[in-house]
C-alpha atoms as a PDB file:
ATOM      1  CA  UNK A   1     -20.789  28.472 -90.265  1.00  0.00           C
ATOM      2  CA  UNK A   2     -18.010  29.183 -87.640  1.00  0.00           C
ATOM      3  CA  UNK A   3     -16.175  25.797 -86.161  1.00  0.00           C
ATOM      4  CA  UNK A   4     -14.065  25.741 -83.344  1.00  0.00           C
ATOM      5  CA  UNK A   5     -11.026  23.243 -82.923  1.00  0.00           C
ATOM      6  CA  UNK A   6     -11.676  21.712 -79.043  1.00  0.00           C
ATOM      7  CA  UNK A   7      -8.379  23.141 -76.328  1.00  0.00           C
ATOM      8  CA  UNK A   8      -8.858  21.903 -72.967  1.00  0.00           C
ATOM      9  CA  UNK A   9     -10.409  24.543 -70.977  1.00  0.00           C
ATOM     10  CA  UNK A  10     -13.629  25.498 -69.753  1.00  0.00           C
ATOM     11  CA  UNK A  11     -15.069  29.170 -71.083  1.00  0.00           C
ATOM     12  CA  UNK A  12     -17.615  31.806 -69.688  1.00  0.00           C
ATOM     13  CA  UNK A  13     -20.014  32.381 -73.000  1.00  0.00           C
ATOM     14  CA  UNK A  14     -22.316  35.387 -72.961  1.00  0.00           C
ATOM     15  CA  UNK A  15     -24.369  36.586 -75.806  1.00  0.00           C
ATOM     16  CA  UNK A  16     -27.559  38.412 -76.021  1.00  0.00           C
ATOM     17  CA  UNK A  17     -29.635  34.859 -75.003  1.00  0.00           C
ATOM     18  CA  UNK A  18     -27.740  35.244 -71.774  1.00  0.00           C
ATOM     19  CA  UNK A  19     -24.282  33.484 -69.980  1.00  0.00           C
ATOM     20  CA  UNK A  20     -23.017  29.846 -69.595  1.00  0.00           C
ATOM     21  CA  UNK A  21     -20.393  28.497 -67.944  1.00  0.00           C
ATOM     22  CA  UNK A  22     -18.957  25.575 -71.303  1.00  0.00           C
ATOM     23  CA  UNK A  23     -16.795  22.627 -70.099  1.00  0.00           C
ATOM     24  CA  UNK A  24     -14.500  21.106 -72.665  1.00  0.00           C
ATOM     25  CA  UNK A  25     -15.869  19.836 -75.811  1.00  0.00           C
ATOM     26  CA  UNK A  26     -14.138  16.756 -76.944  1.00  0.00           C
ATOM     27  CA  UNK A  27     -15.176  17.389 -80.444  1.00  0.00           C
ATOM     28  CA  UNK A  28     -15.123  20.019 -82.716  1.00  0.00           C
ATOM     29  CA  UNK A  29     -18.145  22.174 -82.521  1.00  0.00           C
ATOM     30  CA  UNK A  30     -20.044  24.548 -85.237  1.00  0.00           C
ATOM     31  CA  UNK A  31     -22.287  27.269 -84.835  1.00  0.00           C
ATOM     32  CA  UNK A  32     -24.095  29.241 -87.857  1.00  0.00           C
ATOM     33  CA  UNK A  33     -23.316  33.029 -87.766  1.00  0.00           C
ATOM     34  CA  UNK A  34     -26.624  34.573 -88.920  1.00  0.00           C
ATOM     35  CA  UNK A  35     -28.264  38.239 -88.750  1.00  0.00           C
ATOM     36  CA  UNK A  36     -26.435  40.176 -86.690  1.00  0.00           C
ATOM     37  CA  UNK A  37     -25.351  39.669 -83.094  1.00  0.00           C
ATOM     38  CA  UNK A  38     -22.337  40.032 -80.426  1.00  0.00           C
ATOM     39  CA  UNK A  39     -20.489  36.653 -78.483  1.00  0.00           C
ATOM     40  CA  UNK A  40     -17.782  37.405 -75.233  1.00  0.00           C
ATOM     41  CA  UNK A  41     -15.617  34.854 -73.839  1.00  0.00           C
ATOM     42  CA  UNK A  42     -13.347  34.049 -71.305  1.00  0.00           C
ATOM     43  CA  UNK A  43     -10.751  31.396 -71.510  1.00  0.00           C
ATOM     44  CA  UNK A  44      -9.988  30.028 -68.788  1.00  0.00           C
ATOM     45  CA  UNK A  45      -6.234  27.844 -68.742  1.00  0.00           C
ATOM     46  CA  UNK A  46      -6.807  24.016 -68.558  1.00  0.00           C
ATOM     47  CA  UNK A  47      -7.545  23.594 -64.524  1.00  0.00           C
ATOM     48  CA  UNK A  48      -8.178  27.136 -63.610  1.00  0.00           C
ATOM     49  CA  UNK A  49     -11.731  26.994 -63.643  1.00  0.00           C
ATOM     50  CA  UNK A  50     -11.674  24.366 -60.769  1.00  0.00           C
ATOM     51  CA  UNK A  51     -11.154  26.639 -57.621  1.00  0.00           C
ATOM     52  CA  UNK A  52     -14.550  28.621 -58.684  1.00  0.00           C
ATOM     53  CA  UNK A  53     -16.195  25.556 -58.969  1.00  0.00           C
ATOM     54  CA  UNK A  54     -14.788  22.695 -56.187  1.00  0.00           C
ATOM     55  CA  UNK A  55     -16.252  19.817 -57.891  1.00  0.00           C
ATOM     56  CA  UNK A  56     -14.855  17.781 -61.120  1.00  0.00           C
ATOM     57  CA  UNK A  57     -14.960  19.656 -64.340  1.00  0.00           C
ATOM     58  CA  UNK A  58     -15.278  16.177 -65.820  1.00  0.00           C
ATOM     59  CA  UNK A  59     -18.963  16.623 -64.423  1.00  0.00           C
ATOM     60  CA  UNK A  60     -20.150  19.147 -67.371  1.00  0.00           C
ATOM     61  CA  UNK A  61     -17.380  17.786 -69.952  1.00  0.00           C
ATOM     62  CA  UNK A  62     -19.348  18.615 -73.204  1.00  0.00           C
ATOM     63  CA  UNK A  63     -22.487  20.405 -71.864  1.00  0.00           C
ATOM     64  CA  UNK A  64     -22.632  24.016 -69.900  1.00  0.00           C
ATOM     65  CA  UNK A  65     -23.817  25.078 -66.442  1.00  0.00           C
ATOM     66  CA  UNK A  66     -25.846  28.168 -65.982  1.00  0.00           C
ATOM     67  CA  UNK A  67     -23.855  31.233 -64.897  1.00  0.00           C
ATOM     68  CA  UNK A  68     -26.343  30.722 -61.347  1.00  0.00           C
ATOM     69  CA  UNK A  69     -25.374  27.454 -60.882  1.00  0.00           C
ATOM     70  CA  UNK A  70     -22.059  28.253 -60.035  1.00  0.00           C
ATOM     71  CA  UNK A  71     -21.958  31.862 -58.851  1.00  0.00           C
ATOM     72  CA  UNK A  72     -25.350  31.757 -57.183  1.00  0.00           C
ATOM     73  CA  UNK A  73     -27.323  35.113 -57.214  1.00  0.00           C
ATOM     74  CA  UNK A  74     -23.917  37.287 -57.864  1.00  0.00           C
ATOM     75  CA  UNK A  75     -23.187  34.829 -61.181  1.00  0.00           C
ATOM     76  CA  UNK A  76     -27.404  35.828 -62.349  1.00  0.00           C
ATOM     77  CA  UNK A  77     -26.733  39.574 -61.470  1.00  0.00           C
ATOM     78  CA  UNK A  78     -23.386  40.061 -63.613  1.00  0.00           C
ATOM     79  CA  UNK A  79     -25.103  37.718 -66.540  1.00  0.00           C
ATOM     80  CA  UNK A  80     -28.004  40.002 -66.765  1.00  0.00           C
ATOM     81  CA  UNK A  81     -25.367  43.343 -66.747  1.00  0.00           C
ATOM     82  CA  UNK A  82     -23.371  41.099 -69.540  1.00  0.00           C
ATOM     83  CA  UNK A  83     -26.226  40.671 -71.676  1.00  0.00           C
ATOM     84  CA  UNK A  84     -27.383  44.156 -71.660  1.00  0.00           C
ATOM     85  CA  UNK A  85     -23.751  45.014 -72.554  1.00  0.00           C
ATOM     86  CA  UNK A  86     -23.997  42.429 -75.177  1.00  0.00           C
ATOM     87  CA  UNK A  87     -26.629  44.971 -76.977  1.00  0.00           C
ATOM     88  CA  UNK A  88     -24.225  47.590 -76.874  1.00  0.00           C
ATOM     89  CA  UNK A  89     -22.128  48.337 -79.946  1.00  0.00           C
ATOM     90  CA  UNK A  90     -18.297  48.710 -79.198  1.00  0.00           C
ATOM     91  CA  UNK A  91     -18.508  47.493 -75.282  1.00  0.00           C
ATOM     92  CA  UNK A  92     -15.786  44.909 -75.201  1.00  0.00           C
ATOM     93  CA  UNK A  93     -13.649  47.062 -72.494  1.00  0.00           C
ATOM     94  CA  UNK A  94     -16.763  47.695 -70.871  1.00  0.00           C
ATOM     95  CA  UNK A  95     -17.419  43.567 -70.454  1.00  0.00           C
ATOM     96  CA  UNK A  96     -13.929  42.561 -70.200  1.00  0.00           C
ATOM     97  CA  UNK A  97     -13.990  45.642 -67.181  1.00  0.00           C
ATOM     98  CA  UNK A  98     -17.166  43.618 -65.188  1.00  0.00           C
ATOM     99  CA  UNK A  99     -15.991  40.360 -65.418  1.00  0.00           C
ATOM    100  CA  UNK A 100     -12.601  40.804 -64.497  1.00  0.00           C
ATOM    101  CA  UNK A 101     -13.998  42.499 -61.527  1.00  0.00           C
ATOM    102  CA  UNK A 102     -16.457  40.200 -60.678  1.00  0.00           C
ATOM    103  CA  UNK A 103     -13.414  36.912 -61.032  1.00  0.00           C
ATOM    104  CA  UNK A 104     -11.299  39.069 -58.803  1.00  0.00           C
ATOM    105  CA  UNK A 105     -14.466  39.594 -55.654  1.00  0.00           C
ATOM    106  CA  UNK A 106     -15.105  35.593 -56.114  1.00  0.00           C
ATOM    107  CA  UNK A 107     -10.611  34.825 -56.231  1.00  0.00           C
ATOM    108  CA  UNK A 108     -10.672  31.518 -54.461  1.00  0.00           C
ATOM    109  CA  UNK A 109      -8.092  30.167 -52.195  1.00  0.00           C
ATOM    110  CA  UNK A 110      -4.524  29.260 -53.598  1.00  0.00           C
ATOM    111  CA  UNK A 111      -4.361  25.425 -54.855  1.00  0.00           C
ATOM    112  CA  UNK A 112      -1.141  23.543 -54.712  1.00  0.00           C
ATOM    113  CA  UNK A 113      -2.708  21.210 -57.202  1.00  0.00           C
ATOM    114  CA  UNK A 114      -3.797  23.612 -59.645  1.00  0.00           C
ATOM    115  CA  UNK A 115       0.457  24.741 -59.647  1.00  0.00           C
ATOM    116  CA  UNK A 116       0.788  20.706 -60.189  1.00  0.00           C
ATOM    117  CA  UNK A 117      -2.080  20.741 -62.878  1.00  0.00           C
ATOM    118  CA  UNK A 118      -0.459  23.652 -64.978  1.00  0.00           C
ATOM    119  CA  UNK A 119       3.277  21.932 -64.565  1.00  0.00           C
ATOM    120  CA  UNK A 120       1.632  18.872 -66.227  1.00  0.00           C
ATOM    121  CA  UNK A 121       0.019  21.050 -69.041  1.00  0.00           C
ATOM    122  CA  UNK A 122       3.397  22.899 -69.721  1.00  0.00           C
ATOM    123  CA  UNK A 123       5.099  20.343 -70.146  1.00  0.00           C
ATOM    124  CA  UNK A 124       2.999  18.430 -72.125  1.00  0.00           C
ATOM    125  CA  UNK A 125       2.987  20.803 -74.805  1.00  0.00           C
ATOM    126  CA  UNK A 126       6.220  22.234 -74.845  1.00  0.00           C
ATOM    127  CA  UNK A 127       8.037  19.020 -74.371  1.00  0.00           C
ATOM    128  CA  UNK A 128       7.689  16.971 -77.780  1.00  0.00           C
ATOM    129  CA  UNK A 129       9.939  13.383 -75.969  1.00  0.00           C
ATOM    130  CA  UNK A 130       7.232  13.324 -74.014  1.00  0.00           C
ATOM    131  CA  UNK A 131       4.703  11.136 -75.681  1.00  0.00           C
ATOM    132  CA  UNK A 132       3.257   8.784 -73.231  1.00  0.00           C
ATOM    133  CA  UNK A 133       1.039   9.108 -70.280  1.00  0.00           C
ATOM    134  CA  UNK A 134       3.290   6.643 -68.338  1.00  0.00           C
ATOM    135  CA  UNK A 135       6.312   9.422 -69.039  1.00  0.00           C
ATOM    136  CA  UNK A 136       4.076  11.894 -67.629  1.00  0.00           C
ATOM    137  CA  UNK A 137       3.233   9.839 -64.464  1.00  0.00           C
ATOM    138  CA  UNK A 138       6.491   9.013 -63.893  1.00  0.00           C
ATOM    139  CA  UNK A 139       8.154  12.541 -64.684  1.00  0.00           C
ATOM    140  CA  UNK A 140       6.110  14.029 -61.873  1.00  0.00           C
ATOM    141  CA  UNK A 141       5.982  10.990 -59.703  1.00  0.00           C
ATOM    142  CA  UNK A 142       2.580   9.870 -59.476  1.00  0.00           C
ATOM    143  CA  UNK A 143       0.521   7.168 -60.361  1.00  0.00           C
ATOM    144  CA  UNK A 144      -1.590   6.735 -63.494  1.00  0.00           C
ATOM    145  CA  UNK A 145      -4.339   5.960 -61.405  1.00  0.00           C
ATOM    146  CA  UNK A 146      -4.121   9.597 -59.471  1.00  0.00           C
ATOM    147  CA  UNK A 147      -2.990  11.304 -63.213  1.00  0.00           C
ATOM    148  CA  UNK A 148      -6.263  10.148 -64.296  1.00  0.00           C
ATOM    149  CA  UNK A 149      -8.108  11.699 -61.287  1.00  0.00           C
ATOM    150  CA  UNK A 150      -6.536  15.248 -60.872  1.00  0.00           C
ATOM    151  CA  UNK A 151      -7.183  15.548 -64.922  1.00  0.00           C
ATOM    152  CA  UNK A 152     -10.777  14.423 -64.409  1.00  0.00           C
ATOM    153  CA  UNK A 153     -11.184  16.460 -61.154  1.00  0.00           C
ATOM    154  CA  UNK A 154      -9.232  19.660 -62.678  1.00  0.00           C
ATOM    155  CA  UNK A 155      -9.670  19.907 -66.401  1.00  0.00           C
ATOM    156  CA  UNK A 156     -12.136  17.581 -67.323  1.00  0.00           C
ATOM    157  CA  UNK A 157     -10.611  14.986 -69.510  1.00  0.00           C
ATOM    158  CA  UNK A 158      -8.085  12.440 -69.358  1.00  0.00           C
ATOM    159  CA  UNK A 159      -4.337  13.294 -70.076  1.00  0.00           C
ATOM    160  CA  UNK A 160      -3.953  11.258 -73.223  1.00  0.00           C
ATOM    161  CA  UNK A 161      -7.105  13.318 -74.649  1.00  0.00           C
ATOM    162  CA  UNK A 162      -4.773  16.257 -73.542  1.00  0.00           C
ATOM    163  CA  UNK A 163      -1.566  14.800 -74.913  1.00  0.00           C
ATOM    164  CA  UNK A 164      -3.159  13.876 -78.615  1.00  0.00           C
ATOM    165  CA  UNK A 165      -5.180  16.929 -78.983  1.00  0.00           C
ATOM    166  CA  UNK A 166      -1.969  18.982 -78.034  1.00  0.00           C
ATOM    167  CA  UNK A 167      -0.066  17.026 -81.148  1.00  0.00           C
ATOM    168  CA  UNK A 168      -3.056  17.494 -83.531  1.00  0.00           C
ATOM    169  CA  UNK A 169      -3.482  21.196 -83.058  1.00  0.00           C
ATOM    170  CA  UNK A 170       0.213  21.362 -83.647  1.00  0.00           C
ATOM    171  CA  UNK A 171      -0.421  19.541 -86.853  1.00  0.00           C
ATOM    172  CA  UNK A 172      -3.300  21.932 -88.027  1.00  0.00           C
ATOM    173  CA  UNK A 173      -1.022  24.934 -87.647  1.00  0.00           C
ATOM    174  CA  UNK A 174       1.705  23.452 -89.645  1.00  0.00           C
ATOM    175  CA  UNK A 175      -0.758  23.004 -91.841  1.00  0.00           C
ATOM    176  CA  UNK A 176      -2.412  26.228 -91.824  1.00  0.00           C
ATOM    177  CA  UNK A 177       1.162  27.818 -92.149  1.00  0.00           C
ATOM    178  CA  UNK A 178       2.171  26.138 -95.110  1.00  0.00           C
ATOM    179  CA  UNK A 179       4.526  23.518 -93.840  1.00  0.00           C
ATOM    180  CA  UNK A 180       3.873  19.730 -94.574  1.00  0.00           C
ATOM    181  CA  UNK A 181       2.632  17.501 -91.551  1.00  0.00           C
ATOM    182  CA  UNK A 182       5.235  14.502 -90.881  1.00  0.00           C
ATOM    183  CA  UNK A 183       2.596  12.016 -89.982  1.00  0.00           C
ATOM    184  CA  UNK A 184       4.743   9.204 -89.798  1.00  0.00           C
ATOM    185  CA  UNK A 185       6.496  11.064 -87.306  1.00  0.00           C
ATOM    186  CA  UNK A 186       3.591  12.044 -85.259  1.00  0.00           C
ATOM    187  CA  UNK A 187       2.216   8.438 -85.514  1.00  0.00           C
ATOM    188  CA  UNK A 188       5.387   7.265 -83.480  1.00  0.00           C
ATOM    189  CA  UNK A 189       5.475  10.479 -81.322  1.00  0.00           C
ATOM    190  CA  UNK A 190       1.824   9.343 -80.217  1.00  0.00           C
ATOM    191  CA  UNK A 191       2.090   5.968 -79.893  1.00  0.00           C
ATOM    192  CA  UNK A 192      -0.345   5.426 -82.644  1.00  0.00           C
ATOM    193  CA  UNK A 193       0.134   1.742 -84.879  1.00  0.00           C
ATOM    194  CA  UNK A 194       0.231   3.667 -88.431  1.00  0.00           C
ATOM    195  CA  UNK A 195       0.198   7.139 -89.747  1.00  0.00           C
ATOM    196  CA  UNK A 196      -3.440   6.373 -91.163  1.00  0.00           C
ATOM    197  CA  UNK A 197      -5.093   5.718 -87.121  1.00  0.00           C
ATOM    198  CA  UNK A 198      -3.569   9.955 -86.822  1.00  0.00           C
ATOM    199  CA  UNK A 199      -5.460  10.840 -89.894  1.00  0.00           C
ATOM    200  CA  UNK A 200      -8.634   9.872 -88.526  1.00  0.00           C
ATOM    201  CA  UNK A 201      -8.266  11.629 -85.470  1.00  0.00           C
ATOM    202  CA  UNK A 202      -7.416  14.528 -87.374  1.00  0.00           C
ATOM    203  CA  UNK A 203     -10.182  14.643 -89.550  1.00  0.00           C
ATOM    204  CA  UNK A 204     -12.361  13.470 -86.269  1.00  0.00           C
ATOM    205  CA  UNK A 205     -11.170  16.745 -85.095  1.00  0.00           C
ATOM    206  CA  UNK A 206     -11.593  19.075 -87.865  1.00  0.00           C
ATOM    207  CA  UNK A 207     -14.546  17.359 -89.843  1.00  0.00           C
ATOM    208  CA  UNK A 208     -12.298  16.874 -92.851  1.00  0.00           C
ATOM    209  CA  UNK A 209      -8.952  14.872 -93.897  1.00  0.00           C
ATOM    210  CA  UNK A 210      -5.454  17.126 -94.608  1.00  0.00           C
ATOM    211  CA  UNK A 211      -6.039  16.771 -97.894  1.00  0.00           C
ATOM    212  CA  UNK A 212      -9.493  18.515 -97.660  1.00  0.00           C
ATOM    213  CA  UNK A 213      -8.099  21.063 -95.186  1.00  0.00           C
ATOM    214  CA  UNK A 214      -5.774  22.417 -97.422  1.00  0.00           C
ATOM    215  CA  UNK A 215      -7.690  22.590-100.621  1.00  0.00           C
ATOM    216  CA  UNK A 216     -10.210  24.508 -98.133  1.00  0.00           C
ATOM    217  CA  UNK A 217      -7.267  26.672 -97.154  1.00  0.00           C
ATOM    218  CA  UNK A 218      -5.758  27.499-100.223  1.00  0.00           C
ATOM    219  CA  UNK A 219      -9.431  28.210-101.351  1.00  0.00           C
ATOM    220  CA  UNK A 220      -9.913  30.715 -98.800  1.00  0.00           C
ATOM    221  CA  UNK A 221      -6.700  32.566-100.010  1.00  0.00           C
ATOM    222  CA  UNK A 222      -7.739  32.323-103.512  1.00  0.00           C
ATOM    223  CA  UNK A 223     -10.736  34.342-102.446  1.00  0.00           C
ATOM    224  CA  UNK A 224      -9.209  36.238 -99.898  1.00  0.00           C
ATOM    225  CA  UNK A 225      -6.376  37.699-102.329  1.00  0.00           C
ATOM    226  CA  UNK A 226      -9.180  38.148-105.334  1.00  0.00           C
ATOM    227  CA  UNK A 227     -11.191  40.493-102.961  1.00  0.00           C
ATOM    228  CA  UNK A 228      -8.455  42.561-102.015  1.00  0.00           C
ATOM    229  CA  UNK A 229      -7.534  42.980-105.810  1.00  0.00           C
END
């Protein structure tokens, strides 16, 4: 079983069963690896999927759209060359080659409010005083009433989804690397009442509390390092 910790962007799947445009999950989702079979993705950065589309992302927030639906005839053509590609062993340059092509044919106009949107993001996550949509608001001198709408309109969820989820992935990797999570601090940095409300998210997030996640780690390595012995 393969789980995947929720960023805020929308992704172009395409496997063998064919291509989807995903919008953001808000929870962690889980998919069971079984028999043999291939999966290529794009990434697309929180708000960049917008221009292709020109209608809120917040529309498909945790389901997909069909490749067609968005690309019309074009987006059905390129998912049936993608999925015969997907039956080809060692075609990754060869799928990374089409759609790259195809994205750069369908380049939509430049959007001033995409530049705002990715501003927003940057400084979200690089900027750890920031830990209150109001700062956020006022730091790029806007209303929380039109924050709320170009996050909704552009990426799909609301900023303070995209300020906590931001902190708790930063938790995980501390985490994964080895380095104890200061969840007191992270409580205060995110405006949480107690250290215990940030646990629950976190486990919300990743299906299981700290705790668990590092006994799961350091299992892993256990088996990892008795394999390669």
């Amino acid at each position: 079983m393969a789980e995947t910790l929720p960023h805020p962007s929308v992704h172009w799947v395409t496997d063998t069963h064919g291509s989807s445009i995903w919008g953001v999950s808000t929870c962690r989702f889980s998919r069971e690896l079984k028999d043999q079979g291939r999966v290529f993705g794009v990434k697309f950065t929180p708000g960049g999927f917008y221009p292709f589309l020109r209608s809120p992302i917040a529309s498909f927030t945790d389901d997909f759209l069909p490749l067609d639906a968005v690309f019309g005839v074009r987006g059905r053509a390129i998912g049936k060359e993608l999925r015969a590609l997907a039956g080809v062993p060692h075609s990754d340059e060869q799928m990374m080659d089409v759609v790259d092509e195809f994205l750069l044919t369908q380049l939509p106009d430049p959007d001033l409010q995409l530049d705002t949107v990715a501003q927003i993001i940057a400084a979200i996550r690089s900027r750890r005083d920031i830990t209150k949509v109001e700062q956020v608001a006022r730091r790029f001198e806007m209303s929380l009433r039109s924050l709320e709408r170009l996050f909704s309109r552009y990426v799909g969820v609301s900023p303070r989804w995209v300020l906590k989820r931001y902190r708790l992935h930063e938790a995980v990797e501390q985490i994964a690397a080895g380095q104890p999570a200061n969840w007191s601090r992270l409580a205060l940095d995110l405006g949480y009442f107690d250290q215990t409300h940030v646990i629950k998210d976190f486990k919300a997030l990743v299906g299981k509390s700290p705790a668990e996640y590092v006994r799961e780690l350091h299992s892993r390595e256990a088996f990892r390092e008795g394999s390669e012995s």
